[in-house]
C-alpha atoms as a PDB file:
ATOM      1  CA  UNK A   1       0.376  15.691  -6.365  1.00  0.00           C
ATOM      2  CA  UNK A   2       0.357  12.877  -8.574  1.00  0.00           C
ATOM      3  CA  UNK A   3       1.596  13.548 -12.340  1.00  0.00           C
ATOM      4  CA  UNK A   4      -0.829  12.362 -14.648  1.00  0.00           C
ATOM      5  CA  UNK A   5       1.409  10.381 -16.855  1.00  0.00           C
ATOM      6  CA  UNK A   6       0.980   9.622 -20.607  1.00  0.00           C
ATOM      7  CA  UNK A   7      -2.804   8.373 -21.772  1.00  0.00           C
ATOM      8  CA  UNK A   8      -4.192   5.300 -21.661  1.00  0.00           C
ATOM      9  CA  UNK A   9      -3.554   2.689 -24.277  1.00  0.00           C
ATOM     10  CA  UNK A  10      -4.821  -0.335 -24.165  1.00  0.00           C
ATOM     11  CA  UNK A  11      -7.935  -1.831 -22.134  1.00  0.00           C
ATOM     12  CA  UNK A  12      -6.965  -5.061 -20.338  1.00  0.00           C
ATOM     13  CA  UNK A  13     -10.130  -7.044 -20.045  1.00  0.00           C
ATOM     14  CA  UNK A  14      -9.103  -9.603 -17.685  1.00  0.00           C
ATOM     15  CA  UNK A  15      -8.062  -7.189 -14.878  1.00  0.00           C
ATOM     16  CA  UNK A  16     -10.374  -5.262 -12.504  1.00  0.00           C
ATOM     17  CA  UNK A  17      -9.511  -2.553 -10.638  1.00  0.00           C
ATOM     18  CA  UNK A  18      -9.696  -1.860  -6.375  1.00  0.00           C
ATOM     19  CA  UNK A  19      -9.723   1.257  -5.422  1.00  0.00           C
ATOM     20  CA  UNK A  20      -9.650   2.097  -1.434  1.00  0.00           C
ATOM     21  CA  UNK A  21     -10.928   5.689  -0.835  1.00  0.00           C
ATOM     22  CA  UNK A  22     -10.903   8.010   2.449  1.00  0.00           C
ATOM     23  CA  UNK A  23     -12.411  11.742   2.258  1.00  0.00           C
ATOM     24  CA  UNK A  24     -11.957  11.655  -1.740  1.00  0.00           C
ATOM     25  CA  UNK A  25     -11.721  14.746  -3.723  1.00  0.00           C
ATOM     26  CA  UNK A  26     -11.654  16.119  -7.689  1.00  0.00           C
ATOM     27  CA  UNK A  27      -8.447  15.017  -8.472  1.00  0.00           C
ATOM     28  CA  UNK A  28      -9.018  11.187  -7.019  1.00  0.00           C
ATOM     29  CA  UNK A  29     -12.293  11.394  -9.043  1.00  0.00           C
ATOM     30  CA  UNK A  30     -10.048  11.902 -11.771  1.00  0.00           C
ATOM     31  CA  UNK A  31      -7.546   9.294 -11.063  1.00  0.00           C
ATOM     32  CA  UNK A  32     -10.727   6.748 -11.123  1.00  0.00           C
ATOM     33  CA  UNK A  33     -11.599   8.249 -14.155  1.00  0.00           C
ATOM     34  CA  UNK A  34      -8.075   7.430 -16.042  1.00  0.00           C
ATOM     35  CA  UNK A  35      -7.890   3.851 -14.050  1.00  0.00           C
ATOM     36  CA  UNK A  36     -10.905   3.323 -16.159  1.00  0.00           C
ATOM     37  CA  UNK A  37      -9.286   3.479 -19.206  1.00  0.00           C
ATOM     38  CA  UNK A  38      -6.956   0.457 -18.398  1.00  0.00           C
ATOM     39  CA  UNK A  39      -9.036  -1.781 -16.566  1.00  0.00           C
ATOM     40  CA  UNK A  40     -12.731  -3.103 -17.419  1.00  0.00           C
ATOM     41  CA  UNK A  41     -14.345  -2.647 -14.060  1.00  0.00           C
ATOM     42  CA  UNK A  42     -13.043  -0.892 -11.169  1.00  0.00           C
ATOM     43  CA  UNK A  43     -14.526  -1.026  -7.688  1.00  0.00           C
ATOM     44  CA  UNK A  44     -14.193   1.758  -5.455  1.00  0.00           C
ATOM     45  CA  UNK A  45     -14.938   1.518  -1.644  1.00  0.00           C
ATOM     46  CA  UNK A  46     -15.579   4.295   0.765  1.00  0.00           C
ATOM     47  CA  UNK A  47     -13.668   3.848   4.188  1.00  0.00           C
ATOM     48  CA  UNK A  48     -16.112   5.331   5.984  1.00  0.00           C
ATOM     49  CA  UNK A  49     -14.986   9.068   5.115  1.00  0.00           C
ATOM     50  CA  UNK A  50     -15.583  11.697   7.960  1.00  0.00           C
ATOM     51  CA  UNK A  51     -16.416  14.483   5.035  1.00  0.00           C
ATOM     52  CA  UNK A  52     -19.178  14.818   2.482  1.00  0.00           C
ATOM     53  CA  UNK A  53     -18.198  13.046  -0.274  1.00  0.00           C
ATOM     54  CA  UNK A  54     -21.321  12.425  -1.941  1.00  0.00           C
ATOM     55  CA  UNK A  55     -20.186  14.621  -4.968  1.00  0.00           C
ATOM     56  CA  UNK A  56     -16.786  12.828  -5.502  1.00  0.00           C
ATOM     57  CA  UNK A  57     -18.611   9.501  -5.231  1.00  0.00           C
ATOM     58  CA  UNK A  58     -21.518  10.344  -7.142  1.00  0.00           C
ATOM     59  CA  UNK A  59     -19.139  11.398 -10.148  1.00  0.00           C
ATOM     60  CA  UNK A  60     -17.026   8.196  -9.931  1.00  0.00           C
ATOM     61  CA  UNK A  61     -20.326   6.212 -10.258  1.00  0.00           C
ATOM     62  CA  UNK A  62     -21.152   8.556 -13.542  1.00  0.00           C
ATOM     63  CA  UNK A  63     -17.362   7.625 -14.684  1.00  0.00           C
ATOM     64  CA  UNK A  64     -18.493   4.068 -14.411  1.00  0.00           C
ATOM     65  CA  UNK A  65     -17.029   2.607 -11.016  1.00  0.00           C
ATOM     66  CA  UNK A  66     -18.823   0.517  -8.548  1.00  0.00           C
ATOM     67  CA  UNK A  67     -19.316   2.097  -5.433  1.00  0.00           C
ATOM     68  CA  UNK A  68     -19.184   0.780  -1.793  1.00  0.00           C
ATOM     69  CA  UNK A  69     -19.431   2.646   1.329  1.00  0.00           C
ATOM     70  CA  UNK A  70     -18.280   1.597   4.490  1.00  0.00           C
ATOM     71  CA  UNK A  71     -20.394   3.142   7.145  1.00  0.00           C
ATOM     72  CA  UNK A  72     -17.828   3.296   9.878  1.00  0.00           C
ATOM     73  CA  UNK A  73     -13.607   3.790   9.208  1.00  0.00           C
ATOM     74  CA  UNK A  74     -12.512   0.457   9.306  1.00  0.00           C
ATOM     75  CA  UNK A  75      -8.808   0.106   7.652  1.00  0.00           C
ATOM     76  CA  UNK A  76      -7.103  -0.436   4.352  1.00  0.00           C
ATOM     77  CA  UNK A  77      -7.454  -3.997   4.726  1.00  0.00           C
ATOM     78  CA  UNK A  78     -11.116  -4.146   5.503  1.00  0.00           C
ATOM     79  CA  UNK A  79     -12.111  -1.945   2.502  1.00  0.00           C
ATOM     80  CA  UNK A  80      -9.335  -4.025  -0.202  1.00  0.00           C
ATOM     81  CA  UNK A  81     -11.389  -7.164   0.976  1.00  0.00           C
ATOM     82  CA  UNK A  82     -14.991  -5.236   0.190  1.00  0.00           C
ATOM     83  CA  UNK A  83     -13.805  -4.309  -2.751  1.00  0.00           C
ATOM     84  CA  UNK A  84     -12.139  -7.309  -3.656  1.00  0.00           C
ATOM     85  CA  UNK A  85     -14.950  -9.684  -2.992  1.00  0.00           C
ATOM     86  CA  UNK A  86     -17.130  -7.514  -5.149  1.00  0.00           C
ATOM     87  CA  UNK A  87     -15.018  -7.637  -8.036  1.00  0.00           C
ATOM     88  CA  UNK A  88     -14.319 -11.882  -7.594  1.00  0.00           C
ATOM     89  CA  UNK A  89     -18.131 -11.769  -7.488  1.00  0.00           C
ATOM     90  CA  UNK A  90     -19.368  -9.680 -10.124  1.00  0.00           C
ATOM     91  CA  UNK A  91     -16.894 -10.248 -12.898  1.00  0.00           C
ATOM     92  CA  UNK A  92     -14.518 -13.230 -11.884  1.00  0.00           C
ATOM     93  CA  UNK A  93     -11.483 -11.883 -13.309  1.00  0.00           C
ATOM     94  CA  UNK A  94      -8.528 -13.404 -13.869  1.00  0.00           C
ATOM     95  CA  UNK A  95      -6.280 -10.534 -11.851  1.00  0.00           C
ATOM     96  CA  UNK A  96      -7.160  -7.619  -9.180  1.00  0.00           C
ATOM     97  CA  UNK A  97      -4.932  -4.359  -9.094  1.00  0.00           C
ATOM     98  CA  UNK A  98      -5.065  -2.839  -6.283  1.00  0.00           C
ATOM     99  CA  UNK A  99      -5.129   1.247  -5.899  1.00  0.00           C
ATOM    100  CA  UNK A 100      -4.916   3.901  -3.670  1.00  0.00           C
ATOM    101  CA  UNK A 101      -6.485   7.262  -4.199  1.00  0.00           C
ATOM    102  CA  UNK A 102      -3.684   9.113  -5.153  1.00  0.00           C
ATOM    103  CA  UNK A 103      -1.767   6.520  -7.072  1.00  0.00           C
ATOM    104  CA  UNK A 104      -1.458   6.145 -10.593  1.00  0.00           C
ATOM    105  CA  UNK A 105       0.952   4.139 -12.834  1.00  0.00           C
ATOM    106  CA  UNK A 106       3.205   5.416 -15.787  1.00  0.00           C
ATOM    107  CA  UNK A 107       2.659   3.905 -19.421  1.00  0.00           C
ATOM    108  CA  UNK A 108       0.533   0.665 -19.992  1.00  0.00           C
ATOM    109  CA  UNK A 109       1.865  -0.739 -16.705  1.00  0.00           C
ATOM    110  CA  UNK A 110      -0.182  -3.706 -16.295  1.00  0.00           C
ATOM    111  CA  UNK A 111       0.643  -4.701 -19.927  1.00  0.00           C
ATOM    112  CA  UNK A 112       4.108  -4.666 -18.716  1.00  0.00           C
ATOM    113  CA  UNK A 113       3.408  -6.664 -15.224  1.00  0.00           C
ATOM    114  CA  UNK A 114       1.296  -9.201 -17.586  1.00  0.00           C
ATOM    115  CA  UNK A 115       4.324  -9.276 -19.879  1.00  0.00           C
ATOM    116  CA  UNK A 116       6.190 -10.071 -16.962  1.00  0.00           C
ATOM    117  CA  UNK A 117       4.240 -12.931 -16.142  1.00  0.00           C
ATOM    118  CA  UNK A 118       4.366 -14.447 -19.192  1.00  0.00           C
ATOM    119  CA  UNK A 119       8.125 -14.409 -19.308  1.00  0.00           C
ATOM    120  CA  UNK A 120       8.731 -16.110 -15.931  1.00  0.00           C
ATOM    121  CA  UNK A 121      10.848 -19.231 -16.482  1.00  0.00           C
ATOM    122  CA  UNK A 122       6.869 -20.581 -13.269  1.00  0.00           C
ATOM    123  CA  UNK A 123       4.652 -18.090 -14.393  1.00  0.00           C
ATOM    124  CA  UNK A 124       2.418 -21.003 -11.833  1.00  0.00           C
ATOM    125  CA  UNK A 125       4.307 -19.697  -8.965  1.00  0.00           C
ATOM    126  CA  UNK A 126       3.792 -15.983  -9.386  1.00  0.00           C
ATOM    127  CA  UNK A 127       0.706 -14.977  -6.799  1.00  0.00           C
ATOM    128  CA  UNK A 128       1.447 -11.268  -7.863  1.00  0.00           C
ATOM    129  CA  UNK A 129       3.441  -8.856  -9.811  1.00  0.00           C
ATOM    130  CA  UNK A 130       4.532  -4.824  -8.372  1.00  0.00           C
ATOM    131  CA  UNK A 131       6.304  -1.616  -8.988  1.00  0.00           C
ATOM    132  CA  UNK A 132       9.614  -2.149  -9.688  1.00  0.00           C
ATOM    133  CA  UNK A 133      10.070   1.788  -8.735  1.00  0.00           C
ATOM    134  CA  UNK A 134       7.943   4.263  -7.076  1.00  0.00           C
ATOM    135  CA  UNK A 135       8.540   8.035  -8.578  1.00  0.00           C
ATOM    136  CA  UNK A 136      11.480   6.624 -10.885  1.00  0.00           C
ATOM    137  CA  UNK A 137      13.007   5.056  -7.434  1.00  0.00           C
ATOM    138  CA  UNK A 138      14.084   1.533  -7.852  1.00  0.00           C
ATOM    139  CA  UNK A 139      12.524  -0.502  -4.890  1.00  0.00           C
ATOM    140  CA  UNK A 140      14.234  -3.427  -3.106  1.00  0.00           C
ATOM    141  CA  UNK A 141      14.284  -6.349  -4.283  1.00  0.00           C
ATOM    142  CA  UNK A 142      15.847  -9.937  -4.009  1.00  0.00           C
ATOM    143  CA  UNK A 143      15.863 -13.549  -5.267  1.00  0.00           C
ATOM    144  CA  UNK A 144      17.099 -14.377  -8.627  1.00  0.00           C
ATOM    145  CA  UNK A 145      18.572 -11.473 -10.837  1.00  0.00           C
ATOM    146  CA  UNK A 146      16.599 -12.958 -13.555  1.00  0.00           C
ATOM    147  CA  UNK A 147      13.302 -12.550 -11.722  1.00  0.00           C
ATOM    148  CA  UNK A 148      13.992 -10.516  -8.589  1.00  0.00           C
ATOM    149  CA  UNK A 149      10.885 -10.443  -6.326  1.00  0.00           C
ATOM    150  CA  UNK A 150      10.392  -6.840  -4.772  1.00  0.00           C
ATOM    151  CA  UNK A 151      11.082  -7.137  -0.942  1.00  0.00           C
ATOM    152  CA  UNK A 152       7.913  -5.547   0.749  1.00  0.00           C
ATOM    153  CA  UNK A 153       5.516  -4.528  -2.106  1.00  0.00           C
ATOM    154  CA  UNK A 154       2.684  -1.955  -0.947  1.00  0.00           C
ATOM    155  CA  UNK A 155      -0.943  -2.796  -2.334  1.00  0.00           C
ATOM    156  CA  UNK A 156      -1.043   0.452  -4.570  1.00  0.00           C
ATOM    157  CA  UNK A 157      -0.112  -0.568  -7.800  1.00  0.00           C
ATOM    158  CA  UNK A 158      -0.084  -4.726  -7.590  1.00  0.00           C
ATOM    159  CA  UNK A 159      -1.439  -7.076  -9.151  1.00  0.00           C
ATOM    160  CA  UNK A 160      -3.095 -10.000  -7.588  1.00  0.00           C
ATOM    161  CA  UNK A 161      -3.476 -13.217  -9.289  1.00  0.00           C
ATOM    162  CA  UNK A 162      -7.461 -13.948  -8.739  1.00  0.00           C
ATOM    163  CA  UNK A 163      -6.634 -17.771  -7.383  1.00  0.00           C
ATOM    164  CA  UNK A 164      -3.672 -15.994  -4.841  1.00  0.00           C
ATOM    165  CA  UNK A 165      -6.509 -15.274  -2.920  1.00  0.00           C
ATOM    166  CA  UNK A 166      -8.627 -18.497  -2.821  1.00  0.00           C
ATOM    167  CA  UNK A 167      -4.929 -19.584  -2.064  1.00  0.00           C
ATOM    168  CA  UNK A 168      -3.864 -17.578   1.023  1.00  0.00           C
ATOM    169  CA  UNK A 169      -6.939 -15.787   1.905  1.00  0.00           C
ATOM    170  CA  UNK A 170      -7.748 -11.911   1.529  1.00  0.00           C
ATOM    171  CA  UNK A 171      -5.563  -9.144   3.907  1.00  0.00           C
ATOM    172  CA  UNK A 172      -5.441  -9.606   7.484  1.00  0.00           C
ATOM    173  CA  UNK A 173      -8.156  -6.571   8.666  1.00  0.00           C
ATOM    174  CA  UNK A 174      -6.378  -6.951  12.078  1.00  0.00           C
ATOM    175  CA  UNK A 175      -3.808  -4.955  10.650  1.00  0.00           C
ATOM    176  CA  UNK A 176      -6.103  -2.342  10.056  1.00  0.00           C
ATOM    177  CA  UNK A 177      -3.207  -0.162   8.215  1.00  0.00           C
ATOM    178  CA  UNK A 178       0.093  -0.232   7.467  1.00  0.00           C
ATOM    179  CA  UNK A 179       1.828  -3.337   7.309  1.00  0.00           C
ATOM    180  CA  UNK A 180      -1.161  -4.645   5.787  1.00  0.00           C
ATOM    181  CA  UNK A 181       0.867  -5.491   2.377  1.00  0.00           C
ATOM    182  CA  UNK A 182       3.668  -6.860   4.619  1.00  0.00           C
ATOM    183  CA  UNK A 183       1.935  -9.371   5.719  1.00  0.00           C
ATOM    184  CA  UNK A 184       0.323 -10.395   3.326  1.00  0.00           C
ATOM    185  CA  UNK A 185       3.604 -10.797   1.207  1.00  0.00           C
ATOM    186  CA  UNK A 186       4.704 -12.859   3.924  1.00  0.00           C
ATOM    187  CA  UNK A 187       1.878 -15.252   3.731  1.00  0.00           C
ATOM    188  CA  UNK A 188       1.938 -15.229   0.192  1.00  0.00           C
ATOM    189  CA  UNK A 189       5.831 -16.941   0.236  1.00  0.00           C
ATOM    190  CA  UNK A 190       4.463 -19.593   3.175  1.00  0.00           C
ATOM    191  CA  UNK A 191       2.446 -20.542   0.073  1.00  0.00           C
ATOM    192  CA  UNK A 192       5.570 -21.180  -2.105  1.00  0.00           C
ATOM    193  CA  UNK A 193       4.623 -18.336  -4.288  1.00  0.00           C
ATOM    194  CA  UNK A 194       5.836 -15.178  -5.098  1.00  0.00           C
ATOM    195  CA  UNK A 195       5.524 -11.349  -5.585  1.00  0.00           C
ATOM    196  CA  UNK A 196       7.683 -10.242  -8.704  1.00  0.00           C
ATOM    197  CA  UNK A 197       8.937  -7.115  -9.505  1.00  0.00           C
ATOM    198  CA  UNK A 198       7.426  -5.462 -12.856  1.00  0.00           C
ATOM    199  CA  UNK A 199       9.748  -4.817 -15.521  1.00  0.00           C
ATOM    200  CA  UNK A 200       9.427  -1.456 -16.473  1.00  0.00           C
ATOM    201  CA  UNK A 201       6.889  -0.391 -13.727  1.00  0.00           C
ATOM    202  CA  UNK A 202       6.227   2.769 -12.607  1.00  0.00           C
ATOM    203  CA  UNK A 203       3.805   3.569  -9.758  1.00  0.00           C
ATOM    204  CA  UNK A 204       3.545   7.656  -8.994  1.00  0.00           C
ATOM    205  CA  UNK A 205       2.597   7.638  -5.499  1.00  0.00           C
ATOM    206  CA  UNK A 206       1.872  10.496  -3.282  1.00  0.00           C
ATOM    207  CA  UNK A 207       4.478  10.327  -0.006  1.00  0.00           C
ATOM    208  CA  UNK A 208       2.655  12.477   1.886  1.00  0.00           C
ATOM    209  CA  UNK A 209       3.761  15.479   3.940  1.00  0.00           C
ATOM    210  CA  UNK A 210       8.201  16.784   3.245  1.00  0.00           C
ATOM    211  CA  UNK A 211       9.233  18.301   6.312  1.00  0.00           C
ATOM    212  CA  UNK A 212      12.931  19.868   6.107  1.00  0.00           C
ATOM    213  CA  UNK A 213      15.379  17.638   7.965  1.00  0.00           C
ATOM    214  CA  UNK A 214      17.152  19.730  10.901  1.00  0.00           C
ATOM    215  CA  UNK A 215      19.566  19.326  13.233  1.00  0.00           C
ATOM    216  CA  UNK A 216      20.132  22.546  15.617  1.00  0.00           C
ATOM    217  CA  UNK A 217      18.205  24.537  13.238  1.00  0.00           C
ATOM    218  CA  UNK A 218      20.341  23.278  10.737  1.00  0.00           C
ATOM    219  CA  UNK A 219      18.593  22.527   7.155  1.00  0.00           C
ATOM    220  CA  UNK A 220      20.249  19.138   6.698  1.00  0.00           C
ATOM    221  CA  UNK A 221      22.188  18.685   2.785  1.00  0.00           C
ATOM    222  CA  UNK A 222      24.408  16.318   1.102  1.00  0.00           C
ATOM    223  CA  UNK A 223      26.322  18.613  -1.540  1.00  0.00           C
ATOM    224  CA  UNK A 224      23.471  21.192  -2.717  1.00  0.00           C
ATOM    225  CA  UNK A 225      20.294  19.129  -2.054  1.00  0.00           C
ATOM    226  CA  UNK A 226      18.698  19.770   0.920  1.00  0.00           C
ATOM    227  CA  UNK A 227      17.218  16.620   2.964  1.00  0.00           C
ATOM    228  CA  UNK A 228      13.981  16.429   3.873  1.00  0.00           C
ATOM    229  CA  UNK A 229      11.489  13.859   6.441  1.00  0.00           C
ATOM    230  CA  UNK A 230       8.336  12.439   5.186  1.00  0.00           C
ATOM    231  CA  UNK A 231       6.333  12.791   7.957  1.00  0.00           C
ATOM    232  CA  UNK A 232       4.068   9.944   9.658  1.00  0.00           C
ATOM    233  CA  UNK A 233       1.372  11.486  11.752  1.00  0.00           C
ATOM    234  CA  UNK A 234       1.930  10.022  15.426  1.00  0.00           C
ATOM    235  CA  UNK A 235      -1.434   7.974  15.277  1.00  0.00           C
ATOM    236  CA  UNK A 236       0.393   6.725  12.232  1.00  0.00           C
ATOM    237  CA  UNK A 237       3.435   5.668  14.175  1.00  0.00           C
ATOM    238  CA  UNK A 238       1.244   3.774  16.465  1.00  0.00           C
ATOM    239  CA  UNK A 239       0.047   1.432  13.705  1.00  0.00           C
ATOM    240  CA  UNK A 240       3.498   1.115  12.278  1.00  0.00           C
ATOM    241  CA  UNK A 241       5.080   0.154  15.652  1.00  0.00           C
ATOM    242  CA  UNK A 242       2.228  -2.455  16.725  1.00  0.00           C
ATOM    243  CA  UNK A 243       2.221  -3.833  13.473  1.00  0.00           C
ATOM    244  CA  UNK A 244       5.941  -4.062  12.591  1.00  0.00           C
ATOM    245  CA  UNK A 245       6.487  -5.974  16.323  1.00  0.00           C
ATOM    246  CA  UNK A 246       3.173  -7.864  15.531  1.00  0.00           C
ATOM    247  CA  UNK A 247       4.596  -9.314  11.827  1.00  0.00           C
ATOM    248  CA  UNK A 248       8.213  -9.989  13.169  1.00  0.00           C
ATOM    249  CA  UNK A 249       7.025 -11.824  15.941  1.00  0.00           C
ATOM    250  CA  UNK A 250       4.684 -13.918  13.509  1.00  0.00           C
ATOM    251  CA  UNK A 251       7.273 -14.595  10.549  1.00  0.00           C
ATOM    252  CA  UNK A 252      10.948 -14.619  12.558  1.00  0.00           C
ATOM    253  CA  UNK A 253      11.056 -18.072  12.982  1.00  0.00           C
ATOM    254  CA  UNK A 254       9.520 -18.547   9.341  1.00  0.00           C
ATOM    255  CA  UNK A 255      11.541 -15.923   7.479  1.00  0.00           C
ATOM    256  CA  UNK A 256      14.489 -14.490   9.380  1.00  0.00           C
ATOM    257  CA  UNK A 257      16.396 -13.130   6.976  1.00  0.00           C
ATOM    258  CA  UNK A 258      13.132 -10.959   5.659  1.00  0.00           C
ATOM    259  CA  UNK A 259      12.170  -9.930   9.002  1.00  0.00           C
ATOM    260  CA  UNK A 260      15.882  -9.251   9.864  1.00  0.00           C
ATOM    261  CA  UNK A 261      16.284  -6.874   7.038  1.00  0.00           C
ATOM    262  CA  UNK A 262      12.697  -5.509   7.671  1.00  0.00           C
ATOM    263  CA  UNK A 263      13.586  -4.066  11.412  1.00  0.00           C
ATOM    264  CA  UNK A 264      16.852  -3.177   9.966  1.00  0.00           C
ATOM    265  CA  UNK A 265      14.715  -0.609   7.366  1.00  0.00           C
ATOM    266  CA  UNK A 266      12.486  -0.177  10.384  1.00  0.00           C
ATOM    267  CA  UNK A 267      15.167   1.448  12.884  1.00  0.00           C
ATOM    268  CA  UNK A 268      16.600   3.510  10.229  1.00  0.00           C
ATOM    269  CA  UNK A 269      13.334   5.165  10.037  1.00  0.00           C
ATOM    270  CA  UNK A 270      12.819   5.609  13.272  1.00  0.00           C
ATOM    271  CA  UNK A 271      16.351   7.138  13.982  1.00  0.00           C
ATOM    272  CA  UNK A 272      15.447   9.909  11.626  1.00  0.00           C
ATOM    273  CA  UNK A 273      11.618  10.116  12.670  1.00  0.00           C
ATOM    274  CA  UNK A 274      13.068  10.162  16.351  1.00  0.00           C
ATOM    275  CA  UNK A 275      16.226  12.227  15.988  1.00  0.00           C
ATOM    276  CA  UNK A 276      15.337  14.711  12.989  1.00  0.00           C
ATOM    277  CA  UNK A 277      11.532  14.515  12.878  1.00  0.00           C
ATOM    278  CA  UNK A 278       8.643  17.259  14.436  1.00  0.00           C
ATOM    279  CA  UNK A 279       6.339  16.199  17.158  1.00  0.00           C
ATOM    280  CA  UNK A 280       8.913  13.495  18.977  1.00  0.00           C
ATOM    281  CA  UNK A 281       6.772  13.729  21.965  1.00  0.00           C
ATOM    282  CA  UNK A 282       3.456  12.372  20.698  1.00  0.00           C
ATOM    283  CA  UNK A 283       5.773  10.188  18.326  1.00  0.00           C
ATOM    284  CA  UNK A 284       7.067   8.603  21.239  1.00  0.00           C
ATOM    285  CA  UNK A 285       4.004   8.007  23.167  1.00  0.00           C
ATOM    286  CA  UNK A 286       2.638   6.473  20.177  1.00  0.00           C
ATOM    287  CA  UNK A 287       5.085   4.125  19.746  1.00  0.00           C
ATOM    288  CA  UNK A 288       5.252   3.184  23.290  1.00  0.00           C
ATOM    289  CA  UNK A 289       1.746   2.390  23.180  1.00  0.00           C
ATOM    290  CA  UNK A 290       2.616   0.638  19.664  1.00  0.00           C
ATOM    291  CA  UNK A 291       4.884  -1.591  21.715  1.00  0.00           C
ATOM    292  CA  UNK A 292       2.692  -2.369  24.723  1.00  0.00           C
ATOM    293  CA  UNK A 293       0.033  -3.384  22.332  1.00  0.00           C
ATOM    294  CA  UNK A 294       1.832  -5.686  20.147  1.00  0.00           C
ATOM    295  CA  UNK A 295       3.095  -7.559  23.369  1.00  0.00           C
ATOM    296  CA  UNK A 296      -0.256  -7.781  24.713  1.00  0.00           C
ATOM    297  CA  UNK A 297      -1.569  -9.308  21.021  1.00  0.00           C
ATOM    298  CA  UNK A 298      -4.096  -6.311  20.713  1.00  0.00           C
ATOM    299  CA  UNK A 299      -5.093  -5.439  17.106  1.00  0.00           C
ATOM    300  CA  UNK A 300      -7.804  -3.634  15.277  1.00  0.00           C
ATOM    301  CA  UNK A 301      -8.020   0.165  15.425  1.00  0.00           C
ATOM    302  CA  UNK A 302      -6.398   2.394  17.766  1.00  0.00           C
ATOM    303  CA  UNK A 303      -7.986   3.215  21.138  1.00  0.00           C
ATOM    304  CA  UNK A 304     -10.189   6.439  20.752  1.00  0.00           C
ATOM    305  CA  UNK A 305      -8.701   7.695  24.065  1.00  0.00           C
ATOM    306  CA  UNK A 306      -5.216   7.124  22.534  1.00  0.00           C
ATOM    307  CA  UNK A 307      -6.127   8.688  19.284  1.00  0.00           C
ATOM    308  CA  UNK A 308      -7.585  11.499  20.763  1.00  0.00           C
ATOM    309  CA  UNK A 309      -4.708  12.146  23.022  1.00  0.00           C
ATOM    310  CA  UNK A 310      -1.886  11.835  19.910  1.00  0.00           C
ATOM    311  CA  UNK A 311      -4.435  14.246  17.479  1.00  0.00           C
END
């Protein structure tokens, strides 16, 4: 559950708002709804959701969001791009944020990443600016202390300078999902520019399903906290593994010393999915196929046959 945060404060005229969307209920309606108030458009697209979702759309529209439907699922990356050619062509603004469903930002957020901006010593060279923390969680970051850039920004919650994309294109729809920010924060440095960290933002992101962390039964705890796994569904891991092996194998010559530190965040994942996680058996044959497919260059959306056997 995302917290709500304080109210609105400010509307930022120059920034439009991209909202990807996948079997949408009342309470993304209602983080549409409060996006609204920051933003002066905000385009919403439908992935192709397997519910009905007529109602949830149908209210967004009322809210005053533009709405796209996809009629088939067809990735993060492919519904960002809808979206974000819709917005570059209807309203030309100067910046795109970039939502998920069940994101939403603390305070006036993108009058701090603005802020941010305008302090840079090359505001020229910034193609975007993201969280600096996720729930209160610092993220990584590097470059100068002055201006550190975050170290793999996810969409939710950045902002895109318009011209970035005329610049460096829109997100690889290969990727289909995860990894899809990677990537294109990789491409965005090839370009000499770069992705800096907001000062003072907060995105409140939904991580999806805790499991306890066990070990023989064991619930896993440092002092009195208890541990717990945020759990990847196995189809999941498939993407993650492809696309992980896909993007090192595309930027290691270009940027070792990201993609180094990348696979190092990688395998400490995995070595908790693998050794603490539930379902290790489909998680395994999922990222076996992961690897097999990244070697043989195959992208786009899973195999149905593999996807049905990992459900």
């Amino acid at each position: 559950m995302v917290q709500s945060g304080p109210e609105p404060t400010s509307l930022h005229p120059d920034v439009c708002g991209v909202v990807s969307a996948y079997n949408p209920g009342a309470e993304n309606v209602a983080n549409v709804k409060w996006l609204l108030g920051f933003v002066s458009h905000v385009v919403v697209v439908d992935d192709g959701s397997r519910d009905d979702v007529s109602q949830a759309l149908a209210e967004m529209e009322q809210a005053g969001a533009v709405v796209l439907r996809l009629g088939i699922n067809s990735g993060i990356a492919k519904a960002l791009n809808t979206g974000i050619k819709e917005a570059l062509e209807r309203w030309n603004p100067e910046w795109i944020v970039t939502m998920d469903q069940d994101s939403r930002f603390t305070g006036d957020y993108i009058r701090a990443a603005l802020a941010t901006v305008a302090a840079s010593s090359d505001p020229h060279s910034v193609g975007m600016v993201c969280a600096e923390s996720h729930n209160h969680i610092p993220l990584p970051v590097w470059g100068s202390r002055d201006e550190p850039q975050i170290f793999d920004p996810m969409t939710s919650g950045t902002l895109v300078r318009a011209r970035t994309f005329d610049a460096v294109g829109l997100f690889d729809e290969g990727f289909f999902i995860d990894c899809v920010d990677s990537e294109f924060n990789a491409r965005l440095r090839e370009h000499g520019l770069r992705a800096l960290a907001g000062r003072g933002c907060n995105l409140e992101h939904s991580l999806g399903s805790a499991r306890p962390m066990k070990i023989l039964g064991w619930h896993a705890h440092i002092g009195a906290k208890k541990l717990y796994i945020y759990y990847h569904a196995p189809f999941r891991v498939y993407y993650i593994t492809r696309n992980s092996l896909t993007l090192a194998r595309r930027y290691a010559l270009k940027q070792p010393v990201w993609v180094l530190r990348r696979i190092y965040m990688e395998i400490q994942s995995n070595v908790v999915r693998f050794g603490f996680g539930p379902n290790r058996r489909k998680h395994a044959v999922a990222a076996a196929a992961g690897i097999r497919d990244a070697l043989h260059q195959r992208m786009g959306k899973i195999d149905d046959a593999l996807a049905a056997r990992l459900r």
